[in-house]
Protein backbone atom coordinates (compact mmCIF):
# COMPACT_ATOMS: atom_id res chain seq x y z
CA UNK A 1 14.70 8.61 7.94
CA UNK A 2 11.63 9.51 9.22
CA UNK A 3 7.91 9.53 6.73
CA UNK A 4 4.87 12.03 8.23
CA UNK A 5 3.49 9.14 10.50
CA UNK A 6 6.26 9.36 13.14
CA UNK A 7 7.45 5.86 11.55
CA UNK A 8 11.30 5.49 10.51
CA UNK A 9 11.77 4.02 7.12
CA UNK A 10 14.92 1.88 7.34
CA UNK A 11 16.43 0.17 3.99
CA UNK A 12 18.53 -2.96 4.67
CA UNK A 13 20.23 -4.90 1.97
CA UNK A 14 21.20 -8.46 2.12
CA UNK A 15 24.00 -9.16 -0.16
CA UNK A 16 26.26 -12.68 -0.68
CA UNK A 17 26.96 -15.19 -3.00
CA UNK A 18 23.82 -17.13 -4.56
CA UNK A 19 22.55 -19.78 -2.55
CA UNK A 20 23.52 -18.81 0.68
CA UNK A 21 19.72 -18.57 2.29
CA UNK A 22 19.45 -14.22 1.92
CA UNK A 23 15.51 -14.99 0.91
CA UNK A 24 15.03 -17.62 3.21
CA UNK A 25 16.50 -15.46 5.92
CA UNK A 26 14.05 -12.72 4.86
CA UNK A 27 10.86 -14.70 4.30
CA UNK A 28 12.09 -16.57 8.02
CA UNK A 29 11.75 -12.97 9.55
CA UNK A 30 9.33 -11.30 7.55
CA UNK A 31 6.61 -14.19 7.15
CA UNK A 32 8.16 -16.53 9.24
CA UNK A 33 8.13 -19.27 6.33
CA UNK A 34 10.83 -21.61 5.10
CA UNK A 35 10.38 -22.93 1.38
CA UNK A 36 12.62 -25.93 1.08
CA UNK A 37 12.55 -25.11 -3.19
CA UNK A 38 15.46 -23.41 -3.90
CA UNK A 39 14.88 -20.54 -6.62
CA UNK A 40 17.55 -17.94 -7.22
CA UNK A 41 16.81 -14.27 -6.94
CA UNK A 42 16.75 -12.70 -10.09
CA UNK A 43 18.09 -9.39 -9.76
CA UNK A 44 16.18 -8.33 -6.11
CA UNK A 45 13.34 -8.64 -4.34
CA UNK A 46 11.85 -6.40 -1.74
CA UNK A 47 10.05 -7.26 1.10
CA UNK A 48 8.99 -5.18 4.17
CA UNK A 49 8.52 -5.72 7.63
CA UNK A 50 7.19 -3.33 10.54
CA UNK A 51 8.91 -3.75 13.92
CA UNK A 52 8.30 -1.48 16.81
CA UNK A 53 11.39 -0.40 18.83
CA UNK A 54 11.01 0.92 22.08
CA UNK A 55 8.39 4.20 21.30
CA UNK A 56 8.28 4.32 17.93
CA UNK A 57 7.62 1.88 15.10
CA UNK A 58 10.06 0.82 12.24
CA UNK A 59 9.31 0.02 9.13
CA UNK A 60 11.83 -2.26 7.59
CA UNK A 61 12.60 -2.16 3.71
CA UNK A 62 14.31 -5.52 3.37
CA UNK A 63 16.41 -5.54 -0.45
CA UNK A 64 17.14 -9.46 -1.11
CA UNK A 65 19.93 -8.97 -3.98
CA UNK A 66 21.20 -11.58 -6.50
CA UNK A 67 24.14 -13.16 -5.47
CA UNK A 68 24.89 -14.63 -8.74
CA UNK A 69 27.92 -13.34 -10.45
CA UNK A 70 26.36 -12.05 -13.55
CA UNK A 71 23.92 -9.67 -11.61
CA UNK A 72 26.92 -7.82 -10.78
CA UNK A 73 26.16 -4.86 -13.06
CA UNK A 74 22.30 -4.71 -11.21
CA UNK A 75 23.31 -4.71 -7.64
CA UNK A 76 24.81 -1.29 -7.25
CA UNK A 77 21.88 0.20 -8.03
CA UNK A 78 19.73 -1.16 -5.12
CA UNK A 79 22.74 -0.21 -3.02
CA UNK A 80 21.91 3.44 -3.04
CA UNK A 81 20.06 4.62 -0.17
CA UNK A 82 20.82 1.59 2.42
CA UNK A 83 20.63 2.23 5.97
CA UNK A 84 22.06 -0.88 6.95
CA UNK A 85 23.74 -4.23 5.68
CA UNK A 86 23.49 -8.15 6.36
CA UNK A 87 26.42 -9.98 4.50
CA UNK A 88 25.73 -13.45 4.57
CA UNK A 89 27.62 -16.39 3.69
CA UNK A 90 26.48 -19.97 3.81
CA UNK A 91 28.31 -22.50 7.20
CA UNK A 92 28.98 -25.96 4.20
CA UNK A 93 30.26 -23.37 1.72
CA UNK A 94 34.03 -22.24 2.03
CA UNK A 95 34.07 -20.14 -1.29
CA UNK A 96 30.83 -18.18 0.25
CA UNK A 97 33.02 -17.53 3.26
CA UNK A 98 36.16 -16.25 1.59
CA UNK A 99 34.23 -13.68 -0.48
CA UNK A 100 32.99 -11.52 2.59
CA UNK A 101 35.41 -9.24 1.96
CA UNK A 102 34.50 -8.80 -1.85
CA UNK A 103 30.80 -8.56 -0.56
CA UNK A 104 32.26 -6.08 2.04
CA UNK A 105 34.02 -3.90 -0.88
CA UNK A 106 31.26 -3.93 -3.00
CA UNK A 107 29.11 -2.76 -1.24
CA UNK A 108 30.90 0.30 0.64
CA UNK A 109 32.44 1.34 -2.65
CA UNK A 110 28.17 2.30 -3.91
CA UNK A 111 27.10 3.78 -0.17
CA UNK A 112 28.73 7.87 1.07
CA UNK A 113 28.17 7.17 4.18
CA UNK A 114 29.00 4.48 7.01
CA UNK A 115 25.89 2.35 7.98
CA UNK A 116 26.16 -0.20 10.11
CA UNK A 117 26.75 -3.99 8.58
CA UNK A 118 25.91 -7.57 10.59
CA UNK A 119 27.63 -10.48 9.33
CA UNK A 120 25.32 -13.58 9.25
CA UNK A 121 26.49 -17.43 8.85
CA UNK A 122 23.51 -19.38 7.36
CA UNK A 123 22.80 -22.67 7.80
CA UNK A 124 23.17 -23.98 10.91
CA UNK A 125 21.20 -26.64 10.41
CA UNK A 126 23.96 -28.44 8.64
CA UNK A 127 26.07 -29.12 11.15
CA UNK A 128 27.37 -32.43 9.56
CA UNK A 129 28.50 -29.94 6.38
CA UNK A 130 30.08 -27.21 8.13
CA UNK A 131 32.59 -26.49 6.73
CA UNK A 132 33.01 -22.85 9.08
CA UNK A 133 33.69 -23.24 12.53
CA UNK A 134 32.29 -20.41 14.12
CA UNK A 135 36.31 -19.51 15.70
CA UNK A 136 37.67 -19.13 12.30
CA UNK A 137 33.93 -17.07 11.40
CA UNK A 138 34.06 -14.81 14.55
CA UNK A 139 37.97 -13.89 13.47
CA UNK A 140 37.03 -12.51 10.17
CA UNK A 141 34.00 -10.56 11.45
CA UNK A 142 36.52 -9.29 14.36
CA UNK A 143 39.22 -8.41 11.19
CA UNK A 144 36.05 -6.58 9.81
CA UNK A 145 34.43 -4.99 12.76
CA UNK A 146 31.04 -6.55 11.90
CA UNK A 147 28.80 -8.09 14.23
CA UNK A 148 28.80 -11.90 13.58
CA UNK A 149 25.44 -14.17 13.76
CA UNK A 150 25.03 -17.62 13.01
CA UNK A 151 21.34 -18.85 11.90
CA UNK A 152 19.41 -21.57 10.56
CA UNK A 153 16.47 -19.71 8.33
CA UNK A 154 14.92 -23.15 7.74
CA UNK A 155 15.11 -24.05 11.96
CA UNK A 156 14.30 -20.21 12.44
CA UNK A 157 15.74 -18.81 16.31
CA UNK A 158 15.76 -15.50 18.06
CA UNK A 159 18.77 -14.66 16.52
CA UNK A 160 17.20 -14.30 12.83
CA UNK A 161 14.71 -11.18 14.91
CA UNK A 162 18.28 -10.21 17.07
CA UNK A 163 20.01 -9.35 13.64
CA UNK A 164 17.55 -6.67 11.57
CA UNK A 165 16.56 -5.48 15.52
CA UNK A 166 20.03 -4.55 16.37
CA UNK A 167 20.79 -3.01 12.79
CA UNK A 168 17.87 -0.82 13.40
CA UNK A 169 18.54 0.45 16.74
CA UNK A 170 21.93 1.16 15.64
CA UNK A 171 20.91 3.21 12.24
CA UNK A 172 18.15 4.56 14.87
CA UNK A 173 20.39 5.85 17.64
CA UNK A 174 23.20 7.49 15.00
């Protein structure tokens, strides 16, 4: 979607369960900052982010949604509209992991049409946690047909940029 200013306006939800890094992720790529205080979303929290792509510049609405359980009612809501999707699970945290698909179902069951979806393994950083390996990560994103990232929000990398880049030039080029 394009506003009067030859700018596309591109809405990308981060979903997962709580604590998996979605608004360190964000604020990483947004603001590059990392806050080592862990406070839960409550409900969402929208931040924005221009990024030009080739000609034209992108305006990025980035929706940071609740992961926790009983915001489950709330999330649909901020669904609606979505251009594109991060799912994101955390690299120490197994029961993260095994609710992709949940996050996956949840999501496409509030969005009419296909957009494309990344799937992002936080936490990188952790490496003497992991409880992922990034074989057994790569098969379920394959299973999925979902691009598959690994990142560290609080070591920040290309890849963090790589992700919302390539979900916009995909939404861009449909």
């Amino acid at each position: 979607m394009t506003n009067g200013n030859n700018e596309y306006l591109l809405k990308i939800c981060a979903i997962g369960s709580g604590n998996v890094g979605k608004t360190s992720l964000i604020r990483r790529f947004a603001e590059n900052k990392f806050d080592t205080n862990y406070l839960p979303t409550l409900g969402v929290d929208i931040t924005t982010k221009k990024i030009p792509l080739d000609d034209i510049q992108v305006k990025l609405i980035l929706v940071d949604t609740a992961g926790q359980e009983f915001f489950g009612k709330l999330r649909p809501s901020y669904y609606r509209g979505a251009s594109a999707c991060l799912i994101m699970f955390a690299l120490n945290d197994e029961k993260s992991f095994t609710a992709i698909p949940n996050w996956l179902n949840e999501f496409k069951k509030y969005i009419q049409t296909e957009v494309p979806i990344a799937l992002a393994g936080n936490k990188k950083d952790l490496v003497d946690n992991r409880a992922i390996s990034e074989k057994e990560a790569r098969k379920v994103a394959d299973e999925l047909n979902l691009a598959y990232y690994e990142t560290s929000a609080k070591e920040g990398g290309s890849e963090i940029e790589e992700i919302f880049v390539k979900l916009a030039k995909q939404v861009i080029s449909k």
